[in-house]
PDB file of N, CA and C in Angstrom:
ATOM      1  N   UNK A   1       0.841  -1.182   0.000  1.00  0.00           N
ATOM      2  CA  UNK A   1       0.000   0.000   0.000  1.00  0.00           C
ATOM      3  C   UNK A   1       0.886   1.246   0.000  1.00  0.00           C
ATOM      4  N   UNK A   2       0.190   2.203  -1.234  1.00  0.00           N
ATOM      5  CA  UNK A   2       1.878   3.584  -0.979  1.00  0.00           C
ATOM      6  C   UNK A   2       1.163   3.856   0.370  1.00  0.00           C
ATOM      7  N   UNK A   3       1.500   5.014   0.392  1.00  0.00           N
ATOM      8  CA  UNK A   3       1.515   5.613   1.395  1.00  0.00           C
ATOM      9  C   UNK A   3       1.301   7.677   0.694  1.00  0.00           C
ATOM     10  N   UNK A   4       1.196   8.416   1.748  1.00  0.00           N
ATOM     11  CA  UNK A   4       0.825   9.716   1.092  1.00  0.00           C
ATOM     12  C   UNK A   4       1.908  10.165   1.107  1.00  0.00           C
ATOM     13  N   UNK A   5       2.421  11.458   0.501  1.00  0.00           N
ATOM     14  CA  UNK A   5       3.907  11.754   0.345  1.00  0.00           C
ATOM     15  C   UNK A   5       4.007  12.451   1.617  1.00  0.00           C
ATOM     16  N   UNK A   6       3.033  13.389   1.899  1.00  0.00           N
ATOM     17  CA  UNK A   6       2.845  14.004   3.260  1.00  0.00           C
ATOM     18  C   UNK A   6       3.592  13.119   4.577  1.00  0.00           C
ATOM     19  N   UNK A   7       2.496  12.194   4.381  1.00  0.00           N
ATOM     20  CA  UNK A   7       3.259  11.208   5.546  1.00  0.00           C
ATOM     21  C   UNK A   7       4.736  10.752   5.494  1.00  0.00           C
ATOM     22  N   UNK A   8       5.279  10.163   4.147  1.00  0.00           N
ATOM     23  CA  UNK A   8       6.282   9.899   4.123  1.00  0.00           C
ATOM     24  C   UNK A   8       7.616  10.855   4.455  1.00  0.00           C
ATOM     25  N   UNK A   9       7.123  12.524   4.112  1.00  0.00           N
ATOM     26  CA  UNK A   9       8.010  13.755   4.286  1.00  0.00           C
ATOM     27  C   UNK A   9       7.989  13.262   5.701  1.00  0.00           C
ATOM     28  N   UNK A  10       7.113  13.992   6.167  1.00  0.00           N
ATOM     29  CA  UNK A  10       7.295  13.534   7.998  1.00  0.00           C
ATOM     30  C   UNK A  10       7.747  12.693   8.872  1.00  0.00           C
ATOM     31  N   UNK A  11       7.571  11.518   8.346  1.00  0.00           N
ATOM     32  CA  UNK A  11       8.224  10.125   8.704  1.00  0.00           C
ATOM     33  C   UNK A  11       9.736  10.364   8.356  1.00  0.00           C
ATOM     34  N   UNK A  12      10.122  10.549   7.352  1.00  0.00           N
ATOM     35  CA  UNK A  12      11.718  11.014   6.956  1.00  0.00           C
ATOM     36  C   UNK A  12      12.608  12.046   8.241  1.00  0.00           C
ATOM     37  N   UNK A  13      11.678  13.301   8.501  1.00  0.00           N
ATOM     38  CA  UNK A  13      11.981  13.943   9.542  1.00  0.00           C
ATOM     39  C   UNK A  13      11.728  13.413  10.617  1.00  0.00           C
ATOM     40  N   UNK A  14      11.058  12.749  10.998  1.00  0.00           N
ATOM     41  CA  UNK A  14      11.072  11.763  12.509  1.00  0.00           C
ATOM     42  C   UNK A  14      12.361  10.957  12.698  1.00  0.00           C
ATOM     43  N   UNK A  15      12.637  10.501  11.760  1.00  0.00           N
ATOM     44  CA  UNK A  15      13.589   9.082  11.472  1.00  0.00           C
ATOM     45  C   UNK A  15      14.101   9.545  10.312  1.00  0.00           C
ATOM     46  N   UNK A  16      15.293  10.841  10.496  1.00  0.00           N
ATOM     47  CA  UNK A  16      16.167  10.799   9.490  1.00  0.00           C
ATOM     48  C   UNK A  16      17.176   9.358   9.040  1.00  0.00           C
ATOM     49  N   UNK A  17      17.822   9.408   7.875  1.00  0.00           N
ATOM     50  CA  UNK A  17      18.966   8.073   7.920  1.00  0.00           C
ATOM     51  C   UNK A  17      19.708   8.779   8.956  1.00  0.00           C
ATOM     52  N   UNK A  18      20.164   7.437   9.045  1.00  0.00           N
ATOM     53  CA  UNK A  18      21.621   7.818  10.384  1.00  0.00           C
ATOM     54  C   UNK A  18      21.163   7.580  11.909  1.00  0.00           C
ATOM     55  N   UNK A  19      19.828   7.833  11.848  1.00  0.00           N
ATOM     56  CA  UNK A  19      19.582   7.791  13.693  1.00  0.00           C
ATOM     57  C   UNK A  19      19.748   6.056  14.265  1.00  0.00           C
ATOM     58  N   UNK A  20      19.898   6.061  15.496  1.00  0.00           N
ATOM     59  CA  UNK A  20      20.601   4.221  15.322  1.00  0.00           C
ATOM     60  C   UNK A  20      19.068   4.474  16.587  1.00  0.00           C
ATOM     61  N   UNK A  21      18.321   2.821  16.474  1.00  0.00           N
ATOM     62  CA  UNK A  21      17.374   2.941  17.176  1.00  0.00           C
ATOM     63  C   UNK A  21      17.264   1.390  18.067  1.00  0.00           C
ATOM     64  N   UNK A  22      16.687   0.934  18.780  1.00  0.00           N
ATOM     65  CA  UNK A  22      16.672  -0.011  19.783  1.00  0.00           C
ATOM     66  C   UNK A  22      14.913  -0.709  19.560  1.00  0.00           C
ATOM     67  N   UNK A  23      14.589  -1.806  18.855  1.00  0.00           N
ATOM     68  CA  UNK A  23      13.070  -2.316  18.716  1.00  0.00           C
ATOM     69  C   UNK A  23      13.266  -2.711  20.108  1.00  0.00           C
ATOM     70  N   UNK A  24      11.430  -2.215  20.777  1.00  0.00           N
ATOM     71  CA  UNK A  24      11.275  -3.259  21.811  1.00  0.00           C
ATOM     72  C   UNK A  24      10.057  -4.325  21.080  1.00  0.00           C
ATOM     73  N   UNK A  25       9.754  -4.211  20.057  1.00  0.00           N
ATOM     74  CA  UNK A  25       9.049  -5.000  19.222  1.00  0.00           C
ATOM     75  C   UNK A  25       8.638  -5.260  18.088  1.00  0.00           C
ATOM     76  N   UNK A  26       9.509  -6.496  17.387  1.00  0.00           N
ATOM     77  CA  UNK A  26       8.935  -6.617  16.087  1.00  0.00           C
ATOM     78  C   UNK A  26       8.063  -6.984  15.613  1.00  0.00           C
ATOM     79  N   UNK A  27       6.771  -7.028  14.783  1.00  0.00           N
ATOM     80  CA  UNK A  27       5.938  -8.388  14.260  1.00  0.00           C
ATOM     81  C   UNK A  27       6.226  -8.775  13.714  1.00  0.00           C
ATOM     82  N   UNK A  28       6.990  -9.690  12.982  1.00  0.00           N
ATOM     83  CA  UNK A  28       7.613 -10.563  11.767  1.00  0.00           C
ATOM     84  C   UNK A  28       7.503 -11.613  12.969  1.00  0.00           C
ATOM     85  N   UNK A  29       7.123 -12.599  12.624  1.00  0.00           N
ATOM     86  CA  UNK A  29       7.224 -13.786  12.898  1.00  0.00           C
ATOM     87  C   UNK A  29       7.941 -14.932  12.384  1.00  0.00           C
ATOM     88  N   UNK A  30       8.399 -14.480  11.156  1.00  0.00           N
ATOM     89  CA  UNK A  30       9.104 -15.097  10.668  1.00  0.00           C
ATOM     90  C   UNK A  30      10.708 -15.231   9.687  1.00  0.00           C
ATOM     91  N   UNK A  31      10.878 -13.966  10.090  1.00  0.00           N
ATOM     92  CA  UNK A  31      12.492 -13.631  10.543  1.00  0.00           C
ATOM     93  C   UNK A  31      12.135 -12.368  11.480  1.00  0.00           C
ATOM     94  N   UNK A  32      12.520 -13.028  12.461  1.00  0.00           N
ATOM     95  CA  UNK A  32      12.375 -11.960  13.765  1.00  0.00           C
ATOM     96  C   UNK A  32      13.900 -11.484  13.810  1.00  0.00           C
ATOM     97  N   UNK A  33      13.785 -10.276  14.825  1.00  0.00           N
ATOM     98  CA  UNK A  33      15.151  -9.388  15.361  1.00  0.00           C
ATOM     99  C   UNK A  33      15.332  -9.707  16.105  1.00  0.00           C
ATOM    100  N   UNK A  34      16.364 -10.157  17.159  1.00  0.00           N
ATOM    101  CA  UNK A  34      16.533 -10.856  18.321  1.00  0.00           C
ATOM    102  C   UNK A  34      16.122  -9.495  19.031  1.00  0.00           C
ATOM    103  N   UNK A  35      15.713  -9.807  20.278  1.00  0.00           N
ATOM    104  CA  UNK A  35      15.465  -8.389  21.310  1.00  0.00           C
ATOM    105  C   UNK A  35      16.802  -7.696  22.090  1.00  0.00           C
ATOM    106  N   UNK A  36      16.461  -6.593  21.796  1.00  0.00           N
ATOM    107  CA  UNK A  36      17.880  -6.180  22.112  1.00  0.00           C
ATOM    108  C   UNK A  36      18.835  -5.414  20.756  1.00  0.00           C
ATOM    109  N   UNK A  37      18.692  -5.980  19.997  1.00  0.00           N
ATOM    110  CA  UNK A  37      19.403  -5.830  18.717  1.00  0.00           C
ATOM    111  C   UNK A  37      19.530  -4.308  18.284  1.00  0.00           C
ATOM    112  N   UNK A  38      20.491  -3.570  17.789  1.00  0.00           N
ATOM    113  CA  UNK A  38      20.297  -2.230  17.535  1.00  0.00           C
ATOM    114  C   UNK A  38      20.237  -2.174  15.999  1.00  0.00           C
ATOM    115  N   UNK A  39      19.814  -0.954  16.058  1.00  0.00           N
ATOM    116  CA  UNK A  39      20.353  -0.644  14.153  1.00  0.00           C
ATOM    117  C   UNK A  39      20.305   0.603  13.458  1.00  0.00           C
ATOM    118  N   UNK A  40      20.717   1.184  12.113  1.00  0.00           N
ATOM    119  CA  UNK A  40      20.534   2.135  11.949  1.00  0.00           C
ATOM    120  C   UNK A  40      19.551   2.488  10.661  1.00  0.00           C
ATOM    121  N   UNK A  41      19.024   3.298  11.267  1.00  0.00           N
ATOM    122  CA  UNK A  41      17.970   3.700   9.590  1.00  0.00           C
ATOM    123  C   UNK A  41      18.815   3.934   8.423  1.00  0.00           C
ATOM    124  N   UNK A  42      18.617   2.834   7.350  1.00  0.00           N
ATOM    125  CA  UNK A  42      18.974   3.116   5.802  1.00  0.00           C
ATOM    126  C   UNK A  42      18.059   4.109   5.269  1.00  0.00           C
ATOM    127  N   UNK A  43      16.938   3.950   5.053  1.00  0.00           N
ATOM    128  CA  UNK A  43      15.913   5.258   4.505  1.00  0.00           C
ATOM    129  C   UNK A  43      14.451   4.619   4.611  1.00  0.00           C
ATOM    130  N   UNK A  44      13.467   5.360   4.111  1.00  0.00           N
ATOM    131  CA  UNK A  44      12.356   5.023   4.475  1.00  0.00           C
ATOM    132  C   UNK A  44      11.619   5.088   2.585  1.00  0.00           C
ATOM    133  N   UNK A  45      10.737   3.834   2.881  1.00  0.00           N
ATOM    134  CA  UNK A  45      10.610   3.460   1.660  1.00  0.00           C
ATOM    135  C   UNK A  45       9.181   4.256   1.069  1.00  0.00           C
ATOM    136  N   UNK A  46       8.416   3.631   0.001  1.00  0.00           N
ATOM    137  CA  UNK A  46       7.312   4.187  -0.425  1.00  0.00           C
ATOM    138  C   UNK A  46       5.974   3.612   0.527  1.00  0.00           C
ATOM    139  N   UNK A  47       6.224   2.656   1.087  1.00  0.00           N
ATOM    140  CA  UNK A  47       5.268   2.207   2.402  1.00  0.00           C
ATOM    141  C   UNK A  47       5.230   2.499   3.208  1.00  0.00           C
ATOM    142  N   UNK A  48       6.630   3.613   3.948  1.00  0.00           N
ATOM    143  CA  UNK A  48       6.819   4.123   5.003  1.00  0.00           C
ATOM    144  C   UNK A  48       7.159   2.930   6.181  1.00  0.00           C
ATOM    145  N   UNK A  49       8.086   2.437   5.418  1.00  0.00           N
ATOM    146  CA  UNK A  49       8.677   1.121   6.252  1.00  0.00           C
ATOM    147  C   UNK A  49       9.882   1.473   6.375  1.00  0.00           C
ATOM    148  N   UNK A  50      10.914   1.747   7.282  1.00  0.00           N
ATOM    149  CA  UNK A  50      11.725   2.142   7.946  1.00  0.00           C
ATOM    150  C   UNK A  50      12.628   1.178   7.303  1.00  0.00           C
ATOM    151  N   UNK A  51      14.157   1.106   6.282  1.00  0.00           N
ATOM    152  CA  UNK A  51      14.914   0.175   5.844  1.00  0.00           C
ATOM    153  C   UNK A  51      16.337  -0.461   6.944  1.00  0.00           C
ATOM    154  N   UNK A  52      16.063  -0.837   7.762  1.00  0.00           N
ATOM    155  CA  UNK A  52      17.309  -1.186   8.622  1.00  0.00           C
ATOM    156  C   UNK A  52      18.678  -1.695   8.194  1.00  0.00           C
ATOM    157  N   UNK A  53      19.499  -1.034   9.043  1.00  0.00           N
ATOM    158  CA  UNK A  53      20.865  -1.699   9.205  1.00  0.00           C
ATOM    159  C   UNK A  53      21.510  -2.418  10.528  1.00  0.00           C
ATOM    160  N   UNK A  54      20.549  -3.882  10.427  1.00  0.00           N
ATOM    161  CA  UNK A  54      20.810  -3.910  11.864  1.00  0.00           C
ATOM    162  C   UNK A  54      22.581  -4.335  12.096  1.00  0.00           C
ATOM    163  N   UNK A  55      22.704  -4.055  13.605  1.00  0.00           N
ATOM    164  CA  UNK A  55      24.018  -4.336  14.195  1.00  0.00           C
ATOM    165  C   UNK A  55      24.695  -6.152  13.581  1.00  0.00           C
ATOM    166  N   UNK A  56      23.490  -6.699  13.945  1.00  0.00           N
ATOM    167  CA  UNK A  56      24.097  -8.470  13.547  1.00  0.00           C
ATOM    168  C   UNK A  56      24.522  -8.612  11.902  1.00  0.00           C
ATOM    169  N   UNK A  57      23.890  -7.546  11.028  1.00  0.00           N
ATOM    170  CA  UNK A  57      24.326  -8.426   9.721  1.00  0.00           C
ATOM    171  C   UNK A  57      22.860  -7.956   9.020  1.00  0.00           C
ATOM    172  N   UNK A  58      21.610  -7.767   9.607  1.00  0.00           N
ATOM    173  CA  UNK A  58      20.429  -8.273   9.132  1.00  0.00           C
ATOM    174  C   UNK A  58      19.871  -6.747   8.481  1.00  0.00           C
ATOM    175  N   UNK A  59      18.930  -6.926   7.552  1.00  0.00           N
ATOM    176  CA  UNK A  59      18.672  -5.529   6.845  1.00  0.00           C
ATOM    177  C   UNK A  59      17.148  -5.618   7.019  1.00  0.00           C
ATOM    178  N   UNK A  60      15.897  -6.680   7.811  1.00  0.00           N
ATOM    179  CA  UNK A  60      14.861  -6.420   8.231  1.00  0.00           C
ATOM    180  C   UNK A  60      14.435  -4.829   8.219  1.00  0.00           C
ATOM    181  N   UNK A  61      13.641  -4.596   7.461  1.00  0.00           N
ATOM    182  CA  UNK A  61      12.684  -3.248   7.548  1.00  0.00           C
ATOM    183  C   UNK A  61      11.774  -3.376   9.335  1.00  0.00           C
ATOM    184  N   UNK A  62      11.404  -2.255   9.612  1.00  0.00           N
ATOM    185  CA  UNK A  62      10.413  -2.161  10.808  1.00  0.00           C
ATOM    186  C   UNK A  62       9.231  -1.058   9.918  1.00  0.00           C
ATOM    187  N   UNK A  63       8.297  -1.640  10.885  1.00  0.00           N
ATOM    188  CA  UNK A  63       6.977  -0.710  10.264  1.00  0.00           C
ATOM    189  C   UNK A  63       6.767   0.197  11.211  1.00  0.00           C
ATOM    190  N   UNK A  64       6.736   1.407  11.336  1.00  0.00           N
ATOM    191  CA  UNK A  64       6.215   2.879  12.290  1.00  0.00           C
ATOM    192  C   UNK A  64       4.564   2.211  12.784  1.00  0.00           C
ATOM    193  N   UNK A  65       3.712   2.198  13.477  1.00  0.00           N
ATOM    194  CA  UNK A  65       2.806   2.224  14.048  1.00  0.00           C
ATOM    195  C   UNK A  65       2.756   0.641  14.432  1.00  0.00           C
ATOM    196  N   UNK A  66       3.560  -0.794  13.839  1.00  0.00           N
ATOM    197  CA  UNK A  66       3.237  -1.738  13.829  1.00  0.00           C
ATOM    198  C   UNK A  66       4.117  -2.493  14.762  1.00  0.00           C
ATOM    199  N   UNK A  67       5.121  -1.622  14.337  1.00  0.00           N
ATOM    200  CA  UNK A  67       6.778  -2.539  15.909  1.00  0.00           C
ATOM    201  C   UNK A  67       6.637  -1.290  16.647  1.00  0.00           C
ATOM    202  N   UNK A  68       7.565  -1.573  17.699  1.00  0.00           N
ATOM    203  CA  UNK A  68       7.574  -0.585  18.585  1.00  0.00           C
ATOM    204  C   UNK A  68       8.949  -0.481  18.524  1.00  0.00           C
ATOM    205  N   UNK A  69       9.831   0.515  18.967  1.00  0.00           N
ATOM    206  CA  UNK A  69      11.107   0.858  19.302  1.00  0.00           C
ATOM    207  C   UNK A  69      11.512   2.307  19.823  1.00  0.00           C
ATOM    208  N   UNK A  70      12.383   2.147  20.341  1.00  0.00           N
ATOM    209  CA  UNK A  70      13.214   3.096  20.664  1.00  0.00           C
ATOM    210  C   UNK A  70      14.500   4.044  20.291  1.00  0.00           C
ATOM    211  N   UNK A  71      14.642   5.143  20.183  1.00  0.00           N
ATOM    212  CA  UNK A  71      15.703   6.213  19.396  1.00  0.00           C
ATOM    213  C   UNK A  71      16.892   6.605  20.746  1.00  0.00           C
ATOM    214  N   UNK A  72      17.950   5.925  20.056  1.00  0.00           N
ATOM    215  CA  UNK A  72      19.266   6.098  20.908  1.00  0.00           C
ATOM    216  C   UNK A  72      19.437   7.210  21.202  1.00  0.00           C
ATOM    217  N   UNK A  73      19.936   8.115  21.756  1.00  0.00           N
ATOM    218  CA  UNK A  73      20.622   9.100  22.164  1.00  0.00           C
ATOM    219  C   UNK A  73      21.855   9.026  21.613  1.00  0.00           C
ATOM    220  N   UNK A  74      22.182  10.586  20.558  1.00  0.00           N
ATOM    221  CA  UNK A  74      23.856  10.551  20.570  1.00  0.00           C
ATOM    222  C   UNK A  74      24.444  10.599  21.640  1.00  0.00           C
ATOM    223  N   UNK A  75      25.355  10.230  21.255  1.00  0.00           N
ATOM    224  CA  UNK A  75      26.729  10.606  22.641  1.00  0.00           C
ATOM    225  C   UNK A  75      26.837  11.810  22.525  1.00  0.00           C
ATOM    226  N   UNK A  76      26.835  12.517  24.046  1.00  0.00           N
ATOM    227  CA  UNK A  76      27.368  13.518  24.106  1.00  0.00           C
ATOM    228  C   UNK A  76      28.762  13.882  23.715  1.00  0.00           C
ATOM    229  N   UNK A  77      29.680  15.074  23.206  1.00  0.00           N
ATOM    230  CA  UNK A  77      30.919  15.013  22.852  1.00  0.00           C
ATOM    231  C   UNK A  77      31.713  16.447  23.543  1.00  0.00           C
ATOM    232  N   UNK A  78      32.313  16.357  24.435  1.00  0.00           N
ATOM    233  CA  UNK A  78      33.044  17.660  24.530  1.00  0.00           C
ATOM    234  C   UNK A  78      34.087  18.537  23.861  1.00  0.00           C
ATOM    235  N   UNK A  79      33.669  20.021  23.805  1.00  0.00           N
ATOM    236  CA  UNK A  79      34.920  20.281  22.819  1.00  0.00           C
ATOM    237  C   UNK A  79      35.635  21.056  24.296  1.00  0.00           C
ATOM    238  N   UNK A  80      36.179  20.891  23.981  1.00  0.00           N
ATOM    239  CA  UNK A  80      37.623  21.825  24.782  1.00  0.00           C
ATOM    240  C   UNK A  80      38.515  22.727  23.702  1.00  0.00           C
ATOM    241  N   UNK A  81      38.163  23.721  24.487  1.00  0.00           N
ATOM    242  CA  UNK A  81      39.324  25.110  23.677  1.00  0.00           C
ATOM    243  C   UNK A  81      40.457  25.379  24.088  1.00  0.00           C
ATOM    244  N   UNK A  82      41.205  25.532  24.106  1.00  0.00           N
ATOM    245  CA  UNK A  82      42.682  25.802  24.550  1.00  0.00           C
ATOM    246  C   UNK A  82      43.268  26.750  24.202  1.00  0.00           C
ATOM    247  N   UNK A  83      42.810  27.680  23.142  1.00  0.00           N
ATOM    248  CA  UNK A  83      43.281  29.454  23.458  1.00  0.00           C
ATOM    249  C   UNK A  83      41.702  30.061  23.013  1.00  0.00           C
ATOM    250  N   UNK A  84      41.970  31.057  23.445  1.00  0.00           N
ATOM    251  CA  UNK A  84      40.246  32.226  23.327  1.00  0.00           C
ATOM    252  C   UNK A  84      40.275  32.339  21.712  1.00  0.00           C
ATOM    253  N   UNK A  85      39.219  32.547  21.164  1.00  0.00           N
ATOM    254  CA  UNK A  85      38.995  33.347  20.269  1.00  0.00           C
ATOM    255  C   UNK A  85      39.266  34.275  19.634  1.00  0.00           C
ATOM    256  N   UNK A  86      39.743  34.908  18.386  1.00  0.00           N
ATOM    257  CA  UNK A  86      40.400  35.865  18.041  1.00  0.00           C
ATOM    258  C   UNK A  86      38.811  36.168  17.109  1.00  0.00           C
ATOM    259  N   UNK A  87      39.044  37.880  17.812  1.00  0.00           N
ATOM    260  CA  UNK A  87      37.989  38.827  17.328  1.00  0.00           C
ATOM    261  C   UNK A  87      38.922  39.655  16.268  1.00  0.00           C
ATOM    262  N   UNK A  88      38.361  39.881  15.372  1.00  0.00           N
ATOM    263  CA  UNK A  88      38.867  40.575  14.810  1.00  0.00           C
ATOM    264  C   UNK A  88      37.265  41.978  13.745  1.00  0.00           C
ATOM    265  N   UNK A  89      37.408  43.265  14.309  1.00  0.00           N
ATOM    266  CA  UNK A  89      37.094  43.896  14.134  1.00  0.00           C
ATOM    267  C   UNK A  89      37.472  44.944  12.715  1.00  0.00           C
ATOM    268  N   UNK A  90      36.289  45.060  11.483  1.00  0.00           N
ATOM    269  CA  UNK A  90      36.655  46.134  10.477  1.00  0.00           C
ATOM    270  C   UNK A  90      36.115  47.293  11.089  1.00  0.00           C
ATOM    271  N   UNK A  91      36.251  48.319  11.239  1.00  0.00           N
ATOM    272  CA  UNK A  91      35.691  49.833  11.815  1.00  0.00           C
ATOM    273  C   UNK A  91      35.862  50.382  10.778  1.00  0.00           C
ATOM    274  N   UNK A  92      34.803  51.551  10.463  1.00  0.00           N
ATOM    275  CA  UNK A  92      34.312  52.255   9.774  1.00  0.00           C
ATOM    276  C   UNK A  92      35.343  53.533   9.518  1.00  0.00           C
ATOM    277  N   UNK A  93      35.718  53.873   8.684  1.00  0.00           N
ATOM    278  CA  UNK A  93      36.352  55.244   8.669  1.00  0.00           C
ATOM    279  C   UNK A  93      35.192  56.408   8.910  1.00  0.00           C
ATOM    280  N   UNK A  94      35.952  57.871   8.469  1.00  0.00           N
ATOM    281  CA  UNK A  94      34.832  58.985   8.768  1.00  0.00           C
ATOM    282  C   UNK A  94      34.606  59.239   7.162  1.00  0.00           C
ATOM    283  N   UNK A  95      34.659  58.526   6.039  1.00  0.00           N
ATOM    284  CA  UNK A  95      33.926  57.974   4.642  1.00  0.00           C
ATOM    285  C   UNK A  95      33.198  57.014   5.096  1.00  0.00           C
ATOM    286  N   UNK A  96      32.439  56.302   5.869  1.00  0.00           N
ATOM    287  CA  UNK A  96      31.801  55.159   6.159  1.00  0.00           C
ATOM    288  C   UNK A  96      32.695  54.257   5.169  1.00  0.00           C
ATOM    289  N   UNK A  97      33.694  54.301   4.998  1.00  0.00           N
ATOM    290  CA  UNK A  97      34.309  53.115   4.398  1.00  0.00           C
ATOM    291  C   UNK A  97      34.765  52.036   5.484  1.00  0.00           C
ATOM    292  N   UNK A  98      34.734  50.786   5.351  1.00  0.00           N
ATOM    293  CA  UNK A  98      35.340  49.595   5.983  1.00  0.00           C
ATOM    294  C   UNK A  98      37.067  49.715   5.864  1.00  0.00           C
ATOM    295  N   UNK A  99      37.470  49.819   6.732  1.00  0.00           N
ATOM    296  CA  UNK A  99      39.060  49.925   6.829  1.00  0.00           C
ATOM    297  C   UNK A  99      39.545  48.415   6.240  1.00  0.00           C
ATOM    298  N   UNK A 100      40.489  48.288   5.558  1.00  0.00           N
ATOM    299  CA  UNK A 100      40.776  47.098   5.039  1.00  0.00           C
ATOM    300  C   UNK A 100      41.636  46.156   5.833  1.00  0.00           C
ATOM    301  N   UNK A 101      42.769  47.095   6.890  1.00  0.00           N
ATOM    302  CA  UNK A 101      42.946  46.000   8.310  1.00  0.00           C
ATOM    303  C   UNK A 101      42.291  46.155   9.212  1.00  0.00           C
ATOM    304  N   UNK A 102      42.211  45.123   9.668  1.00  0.00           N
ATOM    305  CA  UNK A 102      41.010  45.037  11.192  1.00  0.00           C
ATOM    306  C   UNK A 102      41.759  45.194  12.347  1.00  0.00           C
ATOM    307  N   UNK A 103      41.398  45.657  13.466  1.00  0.00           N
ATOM    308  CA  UNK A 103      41.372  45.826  14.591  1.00  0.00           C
ATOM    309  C   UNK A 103      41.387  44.121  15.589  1.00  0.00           C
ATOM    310  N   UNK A 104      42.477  44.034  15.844  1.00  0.00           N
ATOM    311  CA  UNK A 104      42.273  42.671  17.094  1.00  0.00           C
ATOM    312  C   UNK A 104      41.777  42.769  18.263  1.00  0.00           C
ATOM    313  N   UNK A 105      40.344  42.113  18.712  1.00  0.00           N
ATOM    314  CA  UNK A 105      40.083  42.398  19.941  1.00  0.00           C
ATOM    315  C   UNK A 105      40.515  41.161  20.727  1.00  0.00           C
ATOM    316  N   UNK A 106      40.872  41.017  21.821  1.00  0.00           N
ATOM    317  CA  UNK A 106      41.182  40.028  23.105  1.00  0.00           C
ATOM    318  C   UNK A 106      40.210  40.261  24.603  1.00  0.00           C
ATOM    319  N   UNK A 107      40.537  39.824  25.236  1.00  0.00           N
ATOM    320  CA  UNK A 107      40.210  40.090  26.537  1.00  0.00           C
ATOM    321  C   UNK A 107      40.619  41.340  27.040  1.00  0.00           C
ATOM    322  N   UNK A 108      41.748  41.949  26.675  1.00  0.00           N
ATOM    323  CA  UNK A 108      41.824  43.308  27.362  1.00  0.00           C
ATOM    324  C   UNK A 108      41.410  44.177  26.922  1.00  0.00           C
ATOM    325  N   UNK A 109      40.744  43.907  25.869  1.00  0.00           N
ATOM    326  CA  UNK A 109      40.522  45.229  25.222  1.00  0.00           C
ATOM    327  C   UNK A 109      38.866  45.809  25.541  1.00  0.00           C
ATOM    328  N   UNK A 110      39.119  47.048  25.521  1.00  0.00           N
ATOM    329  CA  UNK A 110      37.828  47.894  26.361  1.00  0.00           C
ATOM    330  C   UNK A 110      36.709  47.626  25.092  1.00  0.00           C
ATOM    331  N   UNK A 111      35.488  47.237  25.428  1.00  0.00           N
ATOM    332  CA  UNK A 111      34.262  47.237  24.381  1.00  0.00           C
ATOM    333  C   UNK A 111      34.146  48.411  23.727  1.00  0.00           C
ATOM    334  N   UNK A 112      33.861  48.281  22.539  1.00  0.00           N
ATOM    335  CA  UNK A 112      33.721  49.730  21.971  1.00  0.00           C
ATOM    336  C   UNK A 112      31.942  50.438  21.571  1.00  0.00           C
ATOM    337  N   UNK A 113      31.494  49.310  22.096  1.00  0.00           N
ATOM    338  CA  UNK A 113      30.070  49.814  22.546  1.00  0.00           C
ATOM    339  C   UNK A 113      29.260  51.265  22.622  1.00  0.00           C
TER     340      UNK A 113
END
């Protein structure tokens, strides 16, 4: 059965590719997903059947309203900086022209606010 394109846009944005997700239930009865199993969305088809990449090997589709599952959480990632930011400021001449070297701002320098 297609499906409406409407739905399918939306479904795409729910479940971009790439999101890795966790079934707590498949209906296939007859190649089932072991429970537990993770995987990642390949894309979503004209039925609006979700194309898997599961973790074991297996490429089982899931159906949106028919399995149930769950959406991993990325990992959080820290960035760490190790020197500040370099501001660098064009100021206006008294032609409203843009000066062609800029001005370096740092931490000491007074706001020009």
């Amino acid at each position: 059965m297609k499906q409406q394109p409407e739905w399918i846009k939306f479904m795409k944005e729910q479940n971009p590719p790439g999101i890795r997700i966790r079934p707590t239930e498949l209906n296939d009865p007859f190649s089932p997903v072991p429970s537990g199993t993770e995987g990642t969305v390949g894309c979503i088809d004209a039925q609006c059947q979700n194309r898997m990449n599961w973790d074991n090997g297996r490429t089982l589709a899931f159906i949106p309203g028919v399995d149930h599952f769950s959406v991993i959480p990325k990992q959080l990632q820290t960035l760490k900086l190790y020197m500040p930011p370099a501001i660098r400021l064009y100021e206006k001449n008294e032609w409203v022209d843009t000066e062609n070297e800029p001005v370096e701002l740092d931490n000491r320098t007074e706001p020009i606010f």
